[in-house]
Protein backbone atom coordinates (compact mmCIF):
# COMPACT_ATOMS: atom_id res chain seq x y z
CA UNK A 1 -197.12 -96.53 150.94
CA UNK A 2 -194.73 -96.79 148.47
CA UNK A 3 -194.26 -100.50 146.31
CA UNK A 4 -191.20 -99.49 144.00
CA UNK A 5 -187.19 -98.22 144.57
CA UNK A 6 -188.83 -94.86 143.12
CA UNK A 7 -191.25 -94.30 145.93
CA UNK A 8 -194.54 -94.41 143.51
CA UNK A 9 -197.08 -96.62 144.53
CA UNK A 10 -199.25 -98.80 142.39
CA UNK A 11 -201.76 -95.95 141.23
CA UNK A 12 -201.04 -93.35 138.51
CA UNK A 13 -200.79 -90.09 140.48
CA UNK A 14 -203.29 -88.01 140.42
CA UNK A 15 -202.26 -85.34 137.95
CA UNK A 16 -201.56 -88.55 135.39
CA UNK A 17 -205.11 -89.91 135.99
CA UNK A 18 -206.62 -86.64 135.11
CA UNK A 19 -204.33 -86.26 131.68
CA UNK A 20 -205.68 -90.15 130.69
CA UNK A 21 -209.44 -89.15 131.39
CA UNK A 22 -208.64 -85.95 129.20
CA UNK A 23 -207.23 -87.42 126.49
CA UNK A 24 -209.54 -90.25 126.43
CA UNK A 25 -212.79 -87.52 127.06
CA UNK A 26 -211.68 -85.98 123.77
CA UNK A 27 -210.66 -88.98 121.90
CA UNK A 28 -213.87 -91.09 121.58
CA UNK A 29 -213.71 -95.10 121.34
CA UNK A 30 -212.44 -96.12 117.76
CA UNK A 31 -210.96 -99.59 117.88
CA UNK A 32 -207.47 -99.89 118.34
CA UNK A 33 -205.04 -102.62 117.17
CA UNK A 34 -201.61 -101.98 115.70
CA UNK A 35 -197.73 -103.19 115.18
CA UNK A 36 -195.64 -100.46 115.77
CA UNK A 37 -191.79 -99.49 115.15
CA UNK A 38 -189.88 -96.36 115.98
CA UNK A 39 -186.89 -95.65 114.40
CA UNK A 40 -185.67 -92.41 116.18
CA UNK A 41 -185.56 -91.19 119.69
CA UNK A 42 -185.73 -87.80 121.35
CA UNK A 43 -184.74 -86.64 124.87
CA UNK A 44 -185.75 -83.39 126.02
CA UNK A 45 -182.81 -80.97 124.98
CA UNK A 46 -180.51 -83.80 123.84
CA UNK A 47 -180.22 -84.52 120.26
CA UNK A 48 -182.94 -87.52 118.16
CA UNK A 49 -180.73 -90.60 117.85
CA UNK A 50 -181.45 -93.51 116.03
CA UNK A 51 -183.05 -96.74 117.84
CA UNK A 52 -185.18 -99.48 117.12
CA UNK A 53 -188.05 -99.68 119.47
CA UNK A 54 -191.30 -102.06 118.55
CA UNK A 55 -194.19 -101.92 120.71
CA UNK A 56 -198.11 -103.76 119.94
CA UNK A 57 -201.26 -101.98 120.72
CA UNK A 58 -204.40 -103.97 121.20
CA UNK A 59 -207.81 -102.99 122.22
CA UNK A 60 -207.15 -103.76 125.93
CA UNK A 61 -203.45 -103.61 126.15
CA UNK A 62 -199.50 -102.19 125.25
CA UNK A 63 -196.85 -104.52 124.74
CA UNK A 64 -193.61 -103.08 125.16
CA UNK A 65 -190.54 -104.70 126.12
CA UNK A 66 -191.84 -107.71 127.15
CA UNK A 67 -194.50 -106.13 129.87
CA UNK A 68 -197.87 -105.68 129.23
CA UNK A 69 -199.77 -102.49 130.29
CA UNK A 70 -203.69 -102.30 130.52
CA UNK A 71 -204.44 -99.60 128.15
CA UNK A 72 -207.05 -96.11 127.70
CA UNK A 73 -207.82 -96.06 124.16
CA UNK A 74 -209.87 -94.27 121.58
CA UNK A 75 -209.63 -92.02 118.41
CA UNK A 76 -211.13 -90.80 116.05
CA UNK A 77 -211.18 -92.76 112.09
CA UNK A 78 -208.11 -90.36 111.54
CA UNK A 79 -206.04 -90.66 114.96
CA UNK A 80 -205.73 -93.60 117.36
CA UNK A 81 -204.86 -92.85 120.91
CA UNK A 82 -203.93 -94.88 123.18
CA UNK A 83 -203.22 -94.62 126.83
CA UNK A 84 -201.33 -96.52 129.51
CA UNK A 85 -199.46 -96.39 133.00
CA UNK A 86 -196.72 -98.08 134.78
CA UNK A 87 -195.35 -97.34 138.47
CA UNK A 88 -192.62 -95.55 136.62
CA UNK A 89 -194.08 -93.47 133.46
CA UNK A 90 -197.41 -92.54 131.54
CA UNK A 91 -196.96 -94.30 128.03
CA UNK A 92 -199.07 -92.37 125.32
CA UNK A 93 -199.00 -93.69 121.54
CA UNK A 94 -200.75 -91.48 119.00
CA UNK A 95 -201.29 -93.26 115.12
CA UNK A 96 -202.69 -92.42 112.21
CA UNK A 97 -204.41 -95.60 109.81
CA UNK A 98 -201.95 -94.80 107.07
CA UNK A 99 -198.81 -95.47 109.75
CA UNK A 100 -197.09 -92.00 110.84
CA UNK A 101 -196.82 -92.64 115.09
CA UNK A 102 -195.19 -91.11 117.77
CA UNK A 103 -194.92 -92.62 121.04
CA UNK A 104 -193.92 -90.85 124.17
CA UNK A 105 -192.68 -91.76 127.15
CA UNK A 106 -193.56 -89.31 130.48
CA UNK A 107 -191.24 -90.64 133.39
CA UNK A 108 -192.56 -89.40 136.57
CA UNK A 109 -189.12 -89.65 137.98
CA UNK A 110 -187.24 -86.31 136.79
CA UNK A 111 -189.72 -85.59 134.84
CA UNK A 112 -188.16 -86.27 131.83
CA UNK A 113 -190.08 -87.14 128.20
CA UNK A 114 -188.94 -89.32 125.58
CA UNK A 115 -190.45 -89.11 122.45
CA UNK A 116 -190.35 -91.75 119.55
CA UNK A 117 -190.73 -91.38 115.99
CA UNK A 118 -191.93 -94.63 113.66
CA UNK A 119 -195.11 -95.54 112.66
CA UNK A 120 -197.76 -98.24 113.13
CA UNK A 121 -199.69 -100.80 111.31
């Protein structure tokens, strides 16, 4: 049954839970913990536009506008994954330690992507 306008319930469907047990299977568990801010913002086959989107990683969770999401993470020493889901949209960030990040956005409605450029501290 259904708990949102969008008809998705409160799981990840089951194509999503397969992509985070992927990405975490090749990832491995290096701690995670950043401050992130992305500057530009892609759509699909629209043109990058400028924004200003800040987001906080922590071992256990992703802050992003003012909801927190329980998070997948891992990496390796030279990328940081991490991994989380909402009734509306698989939220991946990717990191490196010295700051380039991208941060996408898969909405399960559409399915549309948005991609963010920044980086992450």
């Amino acid at each position: 049954m259904a708990d949102n306008l969008n008809g998705v319930s409160g799981r990840a469907p089951v194509k999503a839970r397969a992509v985070i047990a992927m990405v975490m299977a090749l990832c491995g568990t290096a701690a995670l913990s950043a401050d992130c801010q992305f500057t530009t913002k892609c759509v699909e086959d629209a043109a990058c536009e400028a924004t200003n989107l800040a987001l906080v990683v922590t071992k256990d969770d992703l802050l992003l506008d003012g909801k927190t999401y329980k998070v997948n993470g891992g990496g390796t020493p030279l990328l940081r994954v991490a991994v989380a889901n909402s009734l509306s949209a698989l939220h991946v960030v990717v990191y490196k330690p010295t700051g380039d990040a991208r941060y996408s956005r898969h909405l399960f409605r559409g399915p549309k992507v948005e991609t963010y450029l920044g980086s992450c501290e």
